[in-house]
C-alpha atoms as a PDB file:
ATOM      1  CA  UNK A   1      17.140 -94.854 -14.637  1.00  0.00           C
ATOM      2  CA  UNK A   2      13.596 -96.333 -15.168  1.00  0.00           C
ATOM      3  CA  UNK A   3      13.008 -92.767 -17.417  1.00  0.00           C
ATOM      4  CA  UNK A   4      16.043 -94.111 -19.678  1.00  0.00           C
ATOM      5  CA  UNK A   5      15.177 -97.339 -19.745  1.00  0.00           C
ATOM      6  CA  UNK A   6      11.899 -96.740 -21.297  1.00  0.00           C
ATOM      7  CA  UNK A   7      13.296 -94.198 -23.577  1.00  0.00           C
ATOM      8  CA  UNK A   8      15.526 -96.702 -24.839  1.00  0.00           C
ATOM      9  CA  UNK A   9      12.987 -99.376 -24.841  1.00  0.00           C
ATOM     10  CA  UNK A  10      10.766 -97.027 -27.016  1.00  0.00           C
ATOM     11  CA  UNK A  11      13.776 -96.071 -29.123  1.00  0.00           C
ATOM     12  CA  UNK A  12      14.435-100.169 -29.650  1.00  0.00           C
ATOM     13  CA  UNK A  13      10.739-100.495 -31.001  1.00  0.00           C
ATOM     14  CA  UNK A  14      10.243 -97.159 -33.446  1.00  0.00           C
ATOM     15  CA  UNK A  15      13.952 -98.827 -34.598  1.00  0.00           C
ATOM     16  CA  UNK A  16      12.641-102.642 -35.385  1.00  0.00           C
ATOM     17  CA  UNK A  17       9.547-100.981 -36.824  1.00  0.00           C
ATOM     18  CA  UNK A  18      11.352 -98.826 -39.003  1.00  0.00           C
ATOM     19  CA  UNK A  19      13.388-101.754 -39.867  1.00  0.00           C
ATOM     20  CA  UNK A  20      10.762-104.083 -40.628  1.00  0.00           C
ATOM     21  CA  UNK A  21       8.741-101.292 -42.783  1.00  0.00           C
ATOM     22  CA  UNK A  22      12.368-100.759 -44.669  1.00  0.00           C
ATOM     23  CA  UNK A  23      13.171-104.602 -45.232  1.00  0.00           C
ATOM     24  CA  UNK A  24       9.661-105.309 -46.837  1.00  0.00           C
ATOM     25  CA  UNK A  25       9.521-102.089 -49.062  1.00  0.00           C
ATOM     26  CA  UNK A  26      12.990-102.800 -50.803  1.00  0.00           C
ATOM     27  CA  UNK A  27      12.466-106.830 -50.240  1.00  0.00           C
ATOM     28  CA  UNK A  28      11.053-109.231 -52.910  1.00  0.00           C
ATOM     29  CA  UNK A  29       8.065-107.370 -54.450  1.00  0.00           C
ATOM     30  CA  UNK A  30       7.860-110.339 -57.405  1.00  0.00           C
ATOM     31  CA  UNK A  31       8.950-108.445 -60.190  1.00  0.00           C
ATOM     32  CA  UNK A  32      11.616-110.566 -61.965  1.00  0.00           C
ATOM     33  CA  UNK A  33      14.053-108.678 -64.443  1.00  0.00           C
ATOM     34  CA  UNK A  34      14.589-110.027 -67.672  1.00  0.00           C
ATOM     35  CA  UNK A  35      17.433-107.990 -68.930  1.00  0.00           C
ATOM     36  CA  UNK A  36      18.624-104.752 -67.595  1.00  0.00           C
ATOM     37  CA  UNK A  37      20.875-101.842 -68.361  1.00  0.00           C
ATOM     38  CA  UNK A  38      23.993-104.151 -66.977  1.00  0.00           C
ATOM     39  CA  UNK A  39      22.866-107.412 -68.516  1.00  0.00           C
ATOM     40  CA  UNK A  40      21.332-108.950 -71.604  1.00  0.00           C
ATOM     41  CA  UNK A  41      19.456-111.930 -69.965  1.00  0.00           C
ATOM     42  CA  UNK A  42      19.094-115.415 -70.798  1.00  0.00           C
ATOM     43  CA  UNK A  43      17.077-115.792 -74.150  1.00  0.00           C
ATOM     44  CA  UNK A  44      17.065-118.049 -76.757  1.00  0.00           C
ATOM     45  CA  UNK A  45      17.184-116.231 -80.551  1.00  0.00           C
ATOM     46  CA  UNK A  46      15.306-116.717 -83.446  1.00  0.00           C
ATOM     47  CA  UNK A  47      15.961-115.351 -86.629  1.00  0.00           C
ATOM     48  CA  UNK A  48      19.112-113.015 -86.770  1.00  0.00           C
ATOM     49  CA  UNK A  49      20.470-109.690 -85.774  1.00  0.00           C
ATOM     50  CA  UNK A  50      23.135-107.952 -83.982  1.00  0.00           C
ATOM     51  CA  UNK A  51      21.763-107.912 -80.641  1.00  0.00           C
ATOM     52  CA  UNK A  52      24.475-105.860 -78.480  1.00  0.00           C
ATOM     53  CA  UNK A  53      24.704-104.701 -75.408  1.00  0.00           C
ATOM     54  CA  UNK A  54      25.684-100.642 -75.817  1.00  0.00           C
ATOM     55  CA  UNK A  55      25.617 -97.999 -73.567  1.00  0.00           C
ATOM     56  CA  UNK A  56      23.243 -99.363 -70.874  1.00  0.00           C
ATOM     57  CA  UNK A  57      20.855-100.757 -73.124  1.00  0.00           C
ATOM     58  CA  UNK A  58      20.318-104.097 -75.314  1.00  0.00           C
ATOM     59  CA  UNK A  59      20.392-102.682 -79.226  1.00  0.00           C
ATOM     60  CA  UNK A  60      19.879-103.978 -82.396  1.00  0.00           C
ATOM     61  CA  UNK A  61      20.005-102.371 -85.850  1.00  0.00           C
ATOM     62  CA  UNK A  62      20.874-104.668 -88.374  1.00  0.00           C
ATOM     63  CA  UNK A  63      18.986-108.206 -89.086  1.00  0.00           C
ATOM     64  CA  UNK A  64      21.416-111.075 -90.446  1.00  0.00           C
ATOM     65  CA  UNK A  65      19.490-112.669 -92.939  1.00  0.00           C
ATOM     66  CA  UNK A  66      15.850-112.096 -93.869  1.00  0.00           C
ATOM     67  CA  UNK A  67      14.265-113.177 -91.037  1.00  0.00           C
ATOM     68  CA  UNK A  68      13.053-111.027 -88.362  1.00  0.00           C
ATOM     69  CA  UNK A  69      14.600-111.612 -85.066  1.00  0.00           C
ATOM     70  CA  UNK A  70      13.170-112.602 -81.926  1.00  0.00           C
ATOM     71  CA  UNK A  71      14.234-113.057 -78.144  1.00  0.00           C
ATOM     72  CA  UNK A  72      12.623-115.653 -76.531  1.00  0.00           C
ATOM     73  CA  UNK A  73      12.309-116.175 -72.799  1.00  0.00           C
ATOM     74  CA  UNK A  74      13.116-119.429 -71.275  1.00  0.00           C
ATOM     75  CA  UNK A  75      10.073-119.694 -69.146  1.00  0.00           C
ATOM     76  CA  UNK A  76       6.182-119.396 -70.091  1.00  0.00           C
ATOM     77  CA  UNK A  77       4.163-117.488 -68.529  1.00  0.00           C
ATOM     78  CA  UNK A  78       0.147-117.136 -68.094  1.00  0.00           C
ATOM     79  CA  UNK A  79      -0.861-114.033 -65.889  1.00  0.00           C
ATOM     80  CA  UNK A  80       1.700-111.516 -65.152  1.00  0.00           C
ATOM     81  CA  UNK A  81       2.639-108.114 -65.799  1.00  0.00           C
ATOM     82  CA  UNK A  82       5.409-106.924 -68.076  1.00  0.00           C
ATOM     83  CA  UNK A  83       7.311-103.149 -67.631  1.00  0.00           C
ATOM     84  CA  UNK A  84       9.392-102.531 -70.462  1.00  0.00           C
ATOM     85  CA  UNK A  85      11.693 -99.577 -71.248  1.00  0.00           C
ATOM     86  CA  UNK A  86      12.334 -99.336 -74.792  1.00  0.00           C
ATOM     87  CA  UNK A  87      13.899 -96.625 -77.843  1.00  0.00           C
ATOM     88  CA  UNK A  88      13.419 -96.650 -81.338  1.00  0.00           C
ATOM     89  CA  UNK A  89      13.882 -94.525 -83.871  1.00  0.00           C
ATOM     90  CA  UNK A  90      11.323 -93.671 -86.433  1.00  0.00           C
ATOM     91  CA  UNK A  91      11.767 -96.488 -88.677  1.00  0.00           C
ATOM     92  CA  UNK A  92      11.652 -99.347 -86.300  1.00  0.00           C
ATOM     93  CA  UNK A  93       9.629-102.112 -86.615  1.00  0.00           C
ATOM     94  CA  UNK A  94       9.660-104.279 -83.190  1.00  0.00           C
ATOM     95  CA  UNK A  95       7.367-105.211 -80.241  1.00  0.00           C
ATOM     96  CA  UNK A  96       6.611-106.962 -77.016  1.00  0.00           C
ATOM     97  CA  UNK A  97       5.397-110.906 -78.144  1.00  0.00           C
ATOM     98  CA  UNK A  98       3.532-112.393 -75.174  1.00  0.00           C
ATOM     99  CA  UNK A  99       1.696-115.975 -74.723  1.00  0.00           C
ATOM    100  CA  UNK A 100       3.417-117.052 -77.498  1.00  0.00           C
ATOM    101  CA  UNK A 101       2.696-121.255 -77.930  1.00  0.00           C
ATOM    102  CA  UNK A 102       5.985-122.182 -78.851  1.00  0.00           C
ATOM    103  CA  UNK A 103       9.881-120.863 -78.908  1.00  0.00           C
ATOM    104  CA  UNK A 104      10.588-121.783 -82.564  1.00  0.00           C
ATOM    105  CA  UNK A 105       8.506-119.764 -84.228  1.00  0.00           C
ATOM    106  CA  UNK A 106       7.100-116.031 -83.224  1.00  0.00           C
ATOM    107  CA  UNK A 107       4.331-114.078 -84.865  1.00  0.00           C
ATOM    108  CA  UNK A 108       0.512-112.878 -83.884  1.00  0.00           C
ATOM    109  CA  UNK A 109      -0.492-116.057 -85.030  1.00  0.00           C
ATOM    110  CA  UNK A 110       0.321-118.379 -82.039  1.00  0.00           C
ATOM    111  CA  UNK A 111       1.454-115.189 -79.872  1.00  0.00           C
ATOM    112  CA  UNK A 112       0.029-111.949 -78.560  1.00  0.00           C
ATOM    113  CA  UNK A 113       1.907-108.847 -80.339  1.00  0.00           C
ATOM    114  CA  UNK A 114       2.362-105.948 -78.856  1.00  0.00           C
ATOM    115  CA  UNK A 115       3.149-103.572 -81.324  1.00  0.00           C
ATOM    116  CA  UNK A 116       5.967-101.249 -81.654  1.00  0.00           C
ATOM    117  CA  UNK A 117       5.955 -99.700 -85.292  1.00  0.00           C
ATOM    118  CA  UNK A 118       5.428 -95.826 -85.953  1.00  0.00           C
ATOM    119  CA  UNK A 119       5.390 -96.667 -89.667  1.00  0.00           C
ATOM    120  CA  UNK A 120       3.316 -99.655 -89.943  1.00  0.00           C
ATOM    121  CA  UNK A 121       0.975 -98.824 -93.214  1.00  0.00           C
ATOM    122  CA  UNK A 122      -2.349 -99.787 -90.910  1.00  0.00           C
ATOM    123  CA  UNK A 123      -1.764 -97.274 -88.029  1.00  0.00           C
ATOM    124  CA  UNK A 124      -4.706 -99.173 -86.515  1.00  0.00           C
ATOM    125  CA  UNK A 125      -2.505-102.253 -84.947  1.00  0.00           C
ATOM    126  CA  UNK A 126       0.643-100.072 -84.716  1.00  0.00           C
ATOM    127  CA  UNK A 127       2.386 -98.896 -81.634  1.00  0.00           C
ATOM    128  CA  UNK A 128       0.604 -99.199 -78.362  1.00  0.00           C
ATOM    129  CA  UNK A 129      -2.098-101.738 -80.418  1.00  0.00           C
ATOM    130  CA  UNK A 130      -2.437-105.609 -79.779  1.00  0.00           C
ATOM    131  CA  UNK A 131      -2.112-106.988 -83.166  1.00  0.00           C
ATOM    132  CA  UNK A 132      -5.832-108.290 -84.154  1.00  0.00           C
ATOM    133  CA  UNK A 133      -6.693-108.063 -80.756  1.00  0.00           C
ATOM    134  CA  UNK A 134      -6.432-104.606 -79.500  1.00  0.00           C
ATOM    135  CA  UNK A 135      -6.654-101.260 -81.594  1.00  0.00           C
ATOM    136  CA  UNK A 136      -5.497 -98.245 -81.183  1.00  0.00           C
ATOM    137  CA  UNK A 137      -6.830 -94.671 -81.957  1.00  0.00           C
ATOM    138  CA  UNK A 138      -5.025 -92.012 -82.198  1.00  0.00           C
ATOM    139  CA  UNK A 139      -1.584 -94.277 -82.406  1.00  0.00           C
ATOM    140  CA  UNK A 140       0.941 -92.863 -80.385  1.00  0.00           C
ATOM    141  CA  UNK A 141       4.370 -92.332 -81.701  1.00  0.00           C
ATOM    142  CA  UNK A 142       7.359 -93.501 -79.480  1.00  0.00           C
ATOM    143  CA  UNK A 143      10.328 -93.137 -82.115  1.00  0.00           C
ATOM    144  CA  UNK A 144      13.280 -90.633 -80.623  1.00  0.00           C
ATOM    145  CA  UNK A 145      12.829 -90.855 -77.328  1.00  0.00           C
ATOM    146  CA  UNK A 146      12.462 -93.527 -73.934  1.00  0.00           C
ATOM    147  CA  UNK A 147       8.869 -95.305 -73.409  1.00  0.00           C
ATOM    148  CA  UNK A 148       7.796 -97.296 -71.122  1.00  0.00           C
ATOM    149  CA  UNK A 149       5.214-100.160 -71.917  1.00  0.00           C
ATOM    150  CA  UNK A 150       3.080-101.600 -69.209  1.00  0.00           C
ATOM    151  CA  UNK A 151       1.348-104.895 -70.112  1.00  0.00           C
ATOM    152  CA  UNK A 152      -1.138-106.872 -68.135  1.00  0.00           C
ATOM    153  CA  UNK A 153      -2.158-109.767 -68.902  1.00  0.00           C
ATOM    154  CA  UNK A 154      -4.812-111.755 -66.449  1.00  0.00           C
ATOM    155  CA  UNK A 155      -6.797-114.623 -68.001  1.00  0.00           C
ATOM    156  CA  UNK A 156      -8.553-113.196 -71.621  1.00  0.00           C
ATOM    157  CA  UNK A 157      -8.176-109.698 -70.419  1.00  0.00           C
ATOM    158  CA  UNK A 158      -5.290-107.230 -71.841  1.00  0.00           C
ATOM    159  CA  UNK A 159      -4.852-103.660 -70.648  1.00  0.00           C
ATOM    160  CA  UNK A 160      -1.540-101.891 -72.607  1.00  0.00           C
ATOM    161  CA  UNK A 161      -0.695 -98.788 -71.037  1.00  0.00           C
ATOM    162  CA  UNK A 162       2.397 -96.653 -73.081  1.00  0.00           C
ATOM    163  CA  UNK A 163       3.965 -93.997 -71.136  1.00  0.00           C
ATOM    164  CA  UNK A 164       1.148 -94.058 -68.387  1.00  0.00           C
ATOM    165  CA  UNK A 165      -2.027 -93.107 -71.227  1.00  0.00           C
ATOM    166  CA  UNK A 166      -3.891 -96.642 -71.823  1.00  0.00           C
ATOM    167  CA  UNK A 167      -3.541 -97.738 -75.056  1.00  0.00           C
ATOM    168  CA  UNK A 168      -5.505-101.594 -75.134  1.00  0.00           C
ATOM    169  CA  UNK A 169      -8.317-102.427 -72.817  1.00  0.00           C
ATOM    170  CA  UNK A 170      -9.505-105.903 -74.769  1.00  0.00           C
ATOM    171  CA  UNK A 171     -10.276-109.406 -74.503  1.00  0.00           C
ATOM    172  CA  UNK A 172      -9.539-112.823 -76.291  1.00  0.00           C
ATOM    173  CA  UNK A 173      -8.741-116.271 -75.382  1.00  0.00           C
ATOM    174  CA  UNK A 174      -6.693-117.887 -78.175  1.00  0.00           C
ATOM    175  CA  UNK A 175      -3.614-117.991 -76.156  1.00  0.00           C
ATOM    176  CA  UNK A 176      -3.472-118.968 -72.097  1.00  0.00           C
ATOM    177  CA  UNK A 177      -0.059-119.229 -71.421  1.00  0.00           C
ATOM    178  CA  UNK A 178       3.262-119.017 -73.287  1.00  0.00           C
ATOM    179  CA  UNK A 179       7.025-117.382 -74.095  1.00  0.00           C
ATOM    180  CA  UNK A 180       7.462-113.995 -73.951  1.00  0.00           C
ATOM    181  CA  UNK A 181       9.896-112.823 -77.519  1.00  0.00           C
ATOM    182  CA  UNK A 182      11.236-108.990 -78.380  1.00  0.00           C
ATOM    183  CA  UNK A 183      11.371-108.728 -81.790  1.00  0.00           C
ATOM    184  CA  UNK A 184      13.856-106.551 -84.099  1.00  0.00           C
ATOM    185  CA  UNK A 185      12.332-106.339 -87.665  1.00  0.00           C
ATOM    186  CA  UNK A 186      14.287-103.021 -88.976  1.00  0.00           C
ATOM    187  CA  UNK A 187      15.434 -99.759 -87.672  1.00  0.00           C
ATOM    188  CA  UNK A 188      16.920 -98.825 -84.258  1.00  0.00           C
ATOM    189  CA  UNK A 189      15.706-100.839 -81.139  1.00  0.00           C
ATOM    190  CA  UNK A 190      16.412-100.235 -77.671  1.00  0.00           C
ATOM    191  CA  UNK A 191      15.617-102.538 -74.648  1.00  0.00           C
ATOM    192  CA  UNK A 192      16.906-101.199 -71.517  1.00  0.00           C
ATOM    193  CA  UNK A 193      14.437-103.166 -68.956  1.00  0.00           C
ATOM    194  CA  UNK A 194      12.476-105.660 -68.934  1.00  0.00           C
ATOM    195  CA  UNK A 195      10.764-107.003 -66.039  1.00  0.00           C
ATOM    196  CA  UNK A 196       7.855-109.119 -65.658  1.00  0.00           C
ATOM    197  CA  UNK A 197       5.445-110.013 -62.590  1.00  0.00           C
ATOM    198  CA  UNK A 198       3.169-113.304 -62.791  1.00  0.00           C
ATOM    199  CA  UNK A 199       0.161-112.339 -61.158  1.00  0.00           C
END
């Protein structure tokens, strides 16, 4: 009896470990999802397009007016990781807008611009750069097929990674904190996911 006993005492432990070990692994890891292949979020928009949700993904391909358009987050942010999953064909023009100082209006100026943009006519800042922050050389191409951007952002110091190969490893201070926007300027653009950690 005492032989069972222990067994089943032993058994109760390896099972509360177990599900302990399983509860933190799948619990709250701080990643919070922006949009997903189910949902389009909660963004504000500025500028015009046809933002749609199609086929598991968030798509645009047509801008309504001649303003580029941009989805703004709700919330700003100041360290944090992003992981984006995004598709574009070879003429898109979009990109990953971070720090950005205000909600109305989106560019490099007052944000941080992570480029997507095969075609961009300086290959220099084009996808996987940091617009006048962060170069990049060779410049990857991401059109026709699913990428995945990693961005870190922690205090002046910016690490882009595309697809796992490190694109941006810079520094600048202009903007601390801010809105993060995904931009639609022409072509095809998928979002799929977007997540982002604060750090």
């Amino acid at each position: 009896m005492k032989k069972h006993l222990s067994i089943l005492a032993a058994g109760l432990v390896i099972g509360a470990a177990a599900l302990q070990f399983s509860t933190t692994a799948s619990g709250d890891d701080g990643w919070v999802t922006l949009l997903d292949s189910s949902k389009k979020g909660d963004w504000d928009e500025v500028g015009k397009a046809n933002w749609a949700m199609k086929d598991g993904a968030l798509v645009a391909d047509k801008l309504d007016g001649k303003d580029l358009s941009y989805l703004v987050s709700k919330n700003q942010y100041k360290d944090f990781q992003i992981r984006a999953e995004f598709w574009t064909d070879e003429d898109a023009n979009s990109g990953i807008f971070i720090r950005c100082e205000g909600n109305k209006v989106i560019d490099s100026k007052v944000c941080y611009e992570v480029n997507i943009f095969d075609k961009r006519p300086d290959p220099t800042y084009g996808t996987g750069a940091i617009v006048d922050v962060g170069k990049v050389d060779p410049m990857p191409k991401a059109a026709g097929k699913w990428n995945v951007y990693e961005i870190t952002a922690q205090g002046p110091h910016f690490v882009v990674t595309l697809n796992g190969q490190k694109t941006v490893d810079a520094q600048d201070s202009k903007h601390a904190n801010g809105y993060i926007a995904l931009q639609y300027g022409s072509g095809v653009v998928k979002f799929r996911k977007v997540q982002i950690k604060p750090l």
